[in-house]
N, C-alpha and C. Protein backbone atom coordinates (compact mmCIF):
# COMPACT_ATOMS: atom_id res chain seq x y z
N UNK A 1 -9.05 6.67 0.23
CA UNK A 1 -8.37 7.08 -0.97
C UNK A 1 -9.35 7.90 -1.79
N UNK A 2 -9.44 8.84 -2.90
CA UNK A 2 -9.86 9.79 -3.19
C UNK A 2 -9.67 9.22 -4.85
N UNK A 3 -10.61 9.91 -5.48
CA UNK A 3 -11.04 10.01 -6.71
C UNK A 3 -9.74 9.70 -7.72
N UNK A 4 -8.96 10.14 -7.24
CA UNK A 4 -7.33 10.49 -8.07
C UNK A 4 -6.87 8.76 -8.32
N UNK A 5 -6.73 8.39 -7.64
CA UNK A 5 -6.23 7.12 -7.65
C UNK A 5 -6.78 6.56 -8.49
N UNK A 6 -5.48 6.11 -9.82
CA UNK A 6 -6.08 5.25 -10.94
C UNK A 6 -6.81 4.08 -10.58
N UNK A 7 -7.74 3.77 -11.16
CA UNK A 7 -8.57 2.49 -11.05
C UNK A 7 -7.77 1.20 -10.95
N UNK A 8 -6.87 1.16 -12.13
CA UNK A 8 -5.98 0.36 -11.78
C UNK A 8 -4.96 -0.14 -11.02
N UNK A 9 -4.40 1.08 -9.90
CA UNK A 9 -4.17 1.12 -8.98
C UNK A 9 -2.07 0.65 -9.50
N UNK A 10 -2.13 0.46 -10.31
CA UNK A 10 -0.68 0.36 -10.08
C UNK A 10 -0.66 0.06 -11.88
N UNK A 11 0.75 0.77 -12.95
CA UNK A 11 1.12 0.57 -13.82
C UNK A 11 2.70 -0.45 -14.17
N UNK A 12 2.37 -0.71 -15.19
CA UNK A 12 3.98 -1.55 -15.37
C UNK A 12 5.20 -0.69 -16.25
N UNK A 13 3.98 0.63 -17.22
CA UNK A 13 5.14 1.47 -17.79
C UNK A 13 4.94 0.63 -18.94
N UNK A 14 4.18 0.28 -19.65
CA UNK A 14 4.82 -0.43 -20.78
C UNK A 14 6.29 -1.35 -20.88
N UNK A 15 6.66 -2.09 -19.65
CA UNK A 15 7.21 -3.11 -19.40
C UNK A 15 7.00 -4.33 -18.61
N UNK A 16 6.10 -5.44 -19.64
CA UNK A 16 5.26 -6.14 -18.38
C UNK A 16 6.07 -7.23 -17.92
N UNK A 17 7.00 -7.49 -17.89
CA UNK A 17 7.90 -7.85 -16.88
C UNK A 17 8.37 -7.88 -15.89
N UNK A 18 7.77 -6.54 -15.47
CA UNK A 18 7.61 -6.06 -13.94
C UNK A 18 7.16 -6.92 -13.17
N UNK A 19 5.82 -6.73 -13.71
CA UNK A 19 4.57 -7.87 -13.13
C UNK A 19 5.17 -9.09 -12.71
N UNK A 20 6.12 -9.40 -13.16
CA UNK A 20 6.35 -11.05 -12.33
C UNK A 20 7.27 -10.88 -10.99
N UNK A 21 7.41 -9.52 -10.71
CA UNK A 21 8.51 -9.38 -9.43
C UNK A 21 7.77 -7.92 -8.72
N UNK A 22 6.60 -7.54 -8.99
CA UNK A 22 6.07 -6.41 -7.94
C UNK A 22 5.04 -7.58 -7.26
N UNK A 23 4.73 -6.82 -5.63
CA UNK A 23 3.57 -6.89 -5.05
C UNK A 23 2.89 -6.15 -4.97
N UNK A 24 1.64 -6.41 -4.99
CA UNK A 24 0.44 -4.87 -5.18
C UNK A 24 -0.69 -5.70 -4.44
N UNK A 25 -0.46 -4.81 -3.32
CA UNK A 25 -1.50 -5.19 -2.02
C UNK A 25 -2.31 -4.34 -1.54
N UNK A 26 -3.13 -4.27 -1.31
CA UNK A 26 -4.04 -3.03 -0.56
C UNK A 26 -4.74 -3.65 0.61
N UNK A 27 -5.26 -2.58 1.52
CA UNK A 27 -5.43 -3.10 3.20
C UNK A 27 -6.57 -2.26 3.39
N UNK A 28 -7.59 -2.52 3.53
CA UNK A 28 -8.69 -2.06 4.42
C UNK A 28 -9.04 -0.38 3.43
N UNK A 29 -9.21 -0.45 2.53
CA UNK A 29 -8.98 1.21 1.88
C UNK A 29 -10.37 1.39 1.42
N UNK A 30 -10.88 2.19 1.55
CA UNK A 30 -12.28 3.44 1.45
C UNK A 30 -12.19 4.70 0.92
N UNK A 31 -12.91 5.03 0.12
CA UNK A 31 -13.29 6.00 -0.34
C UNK A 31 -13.48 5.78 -1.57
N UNK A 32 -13.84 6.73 -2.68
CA UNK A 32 -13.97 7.05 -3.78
C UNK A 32 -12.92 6.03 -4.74
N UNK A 33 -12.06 6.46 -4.47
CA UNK A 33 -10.37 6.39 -4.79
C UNK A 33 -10.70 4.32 -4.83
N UNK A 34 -11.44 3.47 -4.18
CA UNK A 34 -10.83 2.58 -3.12
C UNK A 34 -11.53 1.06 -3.72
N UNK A 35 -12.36 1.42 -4.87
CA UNK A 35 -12.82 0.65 -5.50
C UNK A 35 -12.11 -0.60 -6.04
N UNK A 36 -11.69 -2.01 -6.14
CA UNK A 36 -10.83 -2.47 -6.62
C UNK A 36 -11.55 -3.41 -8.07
N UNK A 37 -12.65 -2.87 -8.40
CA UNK A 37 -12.98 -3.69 -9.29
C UNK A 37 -12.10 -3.15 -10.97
N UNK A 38 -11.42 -1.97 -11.16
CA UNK A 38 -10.91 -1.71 -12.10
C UNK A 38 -9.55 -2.39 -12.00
N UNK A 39 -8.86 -2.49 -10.62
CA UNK A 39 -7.48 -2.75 -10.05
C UNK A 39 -6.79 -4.10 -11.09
N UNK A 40 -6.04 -4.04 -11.15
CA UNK A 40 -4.32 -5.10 -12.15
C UNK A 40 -5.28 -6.56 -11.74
N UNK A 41 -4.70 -7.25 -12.48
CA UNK A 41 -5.13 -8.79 -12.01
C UNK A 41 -4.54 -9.60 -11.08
N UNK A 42 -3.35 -8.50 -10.61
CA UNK A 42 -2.19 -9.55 -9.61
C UNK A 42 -2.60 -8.73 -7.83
N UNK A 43 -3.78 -7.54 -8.11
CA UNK A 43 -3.94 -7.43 -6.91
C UNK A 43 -4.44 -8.37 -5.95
N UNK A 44 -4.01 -8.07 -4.39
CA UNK A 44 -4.37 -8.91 -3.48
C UNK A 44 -4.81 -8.16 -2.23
N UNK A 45 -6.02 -8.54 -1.84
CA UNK A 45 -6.67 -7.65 -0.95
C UNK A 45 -6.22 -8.73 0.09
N UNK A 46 -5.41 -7.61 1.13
CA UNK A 46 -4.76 -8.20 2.22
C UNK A 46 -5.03 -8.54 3.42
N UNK A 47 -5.09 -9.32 3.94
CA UNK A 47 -6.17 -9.70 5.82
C UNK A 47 -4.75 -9.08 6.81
N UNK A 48 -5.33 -8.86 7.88
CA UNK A 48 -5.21 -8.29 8.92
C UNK A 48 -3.67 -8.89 9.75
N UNK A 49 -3.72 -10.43 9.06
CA UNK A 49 -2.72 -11.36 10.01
C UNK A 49 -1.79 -11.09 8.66
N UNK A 50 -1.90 -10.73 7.32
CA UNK A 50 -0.75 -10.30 6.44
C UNK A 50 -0.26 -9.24 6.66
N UNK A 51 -0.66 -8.31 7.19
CA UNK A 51 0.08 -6.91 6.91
C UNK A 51 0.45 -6.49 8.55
N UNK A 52 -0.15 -7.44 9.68
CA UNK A 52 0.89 -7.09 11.02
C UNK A 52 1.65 -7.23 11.02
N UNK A 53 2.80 -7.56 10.19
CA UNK A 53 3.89 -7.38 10.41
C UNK A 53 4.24 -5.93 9.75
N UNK A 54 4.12 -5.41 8.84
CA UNK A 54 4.55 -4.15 8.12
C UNK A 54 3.62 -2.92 9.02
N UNK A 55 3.14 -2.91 10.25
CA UNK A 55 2.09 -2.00 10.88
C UNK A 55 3.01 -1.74 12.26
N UNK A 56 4.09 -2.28 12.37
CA UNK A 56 4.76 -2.35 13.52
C UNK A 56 6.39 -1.19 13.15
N UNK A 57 6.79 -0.27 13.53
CA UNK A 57 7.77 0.31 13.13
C UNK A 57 8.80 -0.13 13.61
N UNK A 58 8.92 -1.21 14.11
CA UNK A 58 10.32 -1.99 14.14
C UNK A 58 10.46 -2.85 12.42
N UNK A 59 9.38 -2.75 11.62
CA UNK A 59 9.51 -3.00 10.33
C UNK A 59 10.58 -2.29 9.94
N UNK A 60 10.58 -1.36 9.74
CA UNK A 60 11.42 0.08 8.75
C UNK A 60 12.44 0.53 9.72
N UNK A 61 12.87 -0.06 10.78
CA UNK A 61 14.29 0.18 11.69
C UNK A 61 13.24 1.69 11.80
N UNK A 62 12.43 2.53 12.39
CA UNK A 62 11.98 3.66 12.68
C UNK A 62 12.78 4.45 13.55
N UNK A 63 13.17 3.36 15.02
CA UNK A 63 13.38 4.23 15.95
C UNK A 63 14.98 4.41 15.33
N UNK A 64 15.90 4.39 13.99
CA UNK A 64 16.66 5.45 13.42
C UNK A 64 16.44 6.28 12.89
N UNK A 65 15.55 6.54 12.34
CA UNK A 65 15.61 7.41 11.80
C UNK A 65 14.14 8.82 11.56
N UNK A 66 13.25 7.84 12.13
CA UNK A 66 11.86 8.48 12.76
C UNK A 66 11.88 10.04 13.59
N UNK A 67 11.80 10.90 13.73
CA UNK A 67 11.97 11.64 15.00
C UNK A 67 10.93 11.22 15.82
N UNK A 68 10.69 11.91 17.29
CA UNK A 68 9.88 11.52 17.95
C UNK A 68 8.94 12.63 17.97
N UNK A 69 7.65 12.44 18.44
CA UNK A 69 6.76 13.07 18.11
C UNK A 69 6.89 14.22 19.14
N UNK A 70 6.10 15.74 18.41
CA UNK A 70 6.74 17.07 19.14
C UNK A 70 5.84 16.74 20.53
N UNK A 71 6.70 17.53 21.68
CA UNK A 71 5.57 17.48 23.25
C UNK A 71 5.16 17.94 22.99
N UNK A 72 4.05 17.98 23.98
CA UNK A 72 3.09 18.91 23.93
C UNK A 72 3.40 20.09 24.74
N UNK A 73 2.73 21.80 24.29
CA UNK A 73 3.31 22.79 24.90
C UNK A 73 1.90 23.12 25.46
């Protein structure tokens, strides 16, 4: 992640009510950008056995709507 990325890593908008129904997770992230010591207080730095399930594109129904990747010419 790159410089751009607020420190805080996620806003509520001036409605903190949000906060009791978002998840704000981050996975393995580097760079500049990737620091989490500024990050929300509800972040959760995520292990490997949390996020295999969302790393698999049978998560997001893919093979509807995914195309397949171009051959090679």
């Amino acid at each position: 992640m790159s410089e751009i990325v607020n420190p805080e890593g996620w806003s509520n908008k001036f409605h903190p009510e949000r906060e009791s129904t978002v998840f704000f997770g981050e996975y393995k992230c580097t760079g500049k950008g990737a620091s989490s010591s500024g990050r929300v207080k509800f972040t959760k730095a995520l292990t490997d056995d949390q996020v295999k399930p969302f790393l698999d594109l049978s998560f997001i129904d893919a093979m509807k709507w995914l195309l397949p990747p171009p051959n090679k010419v």
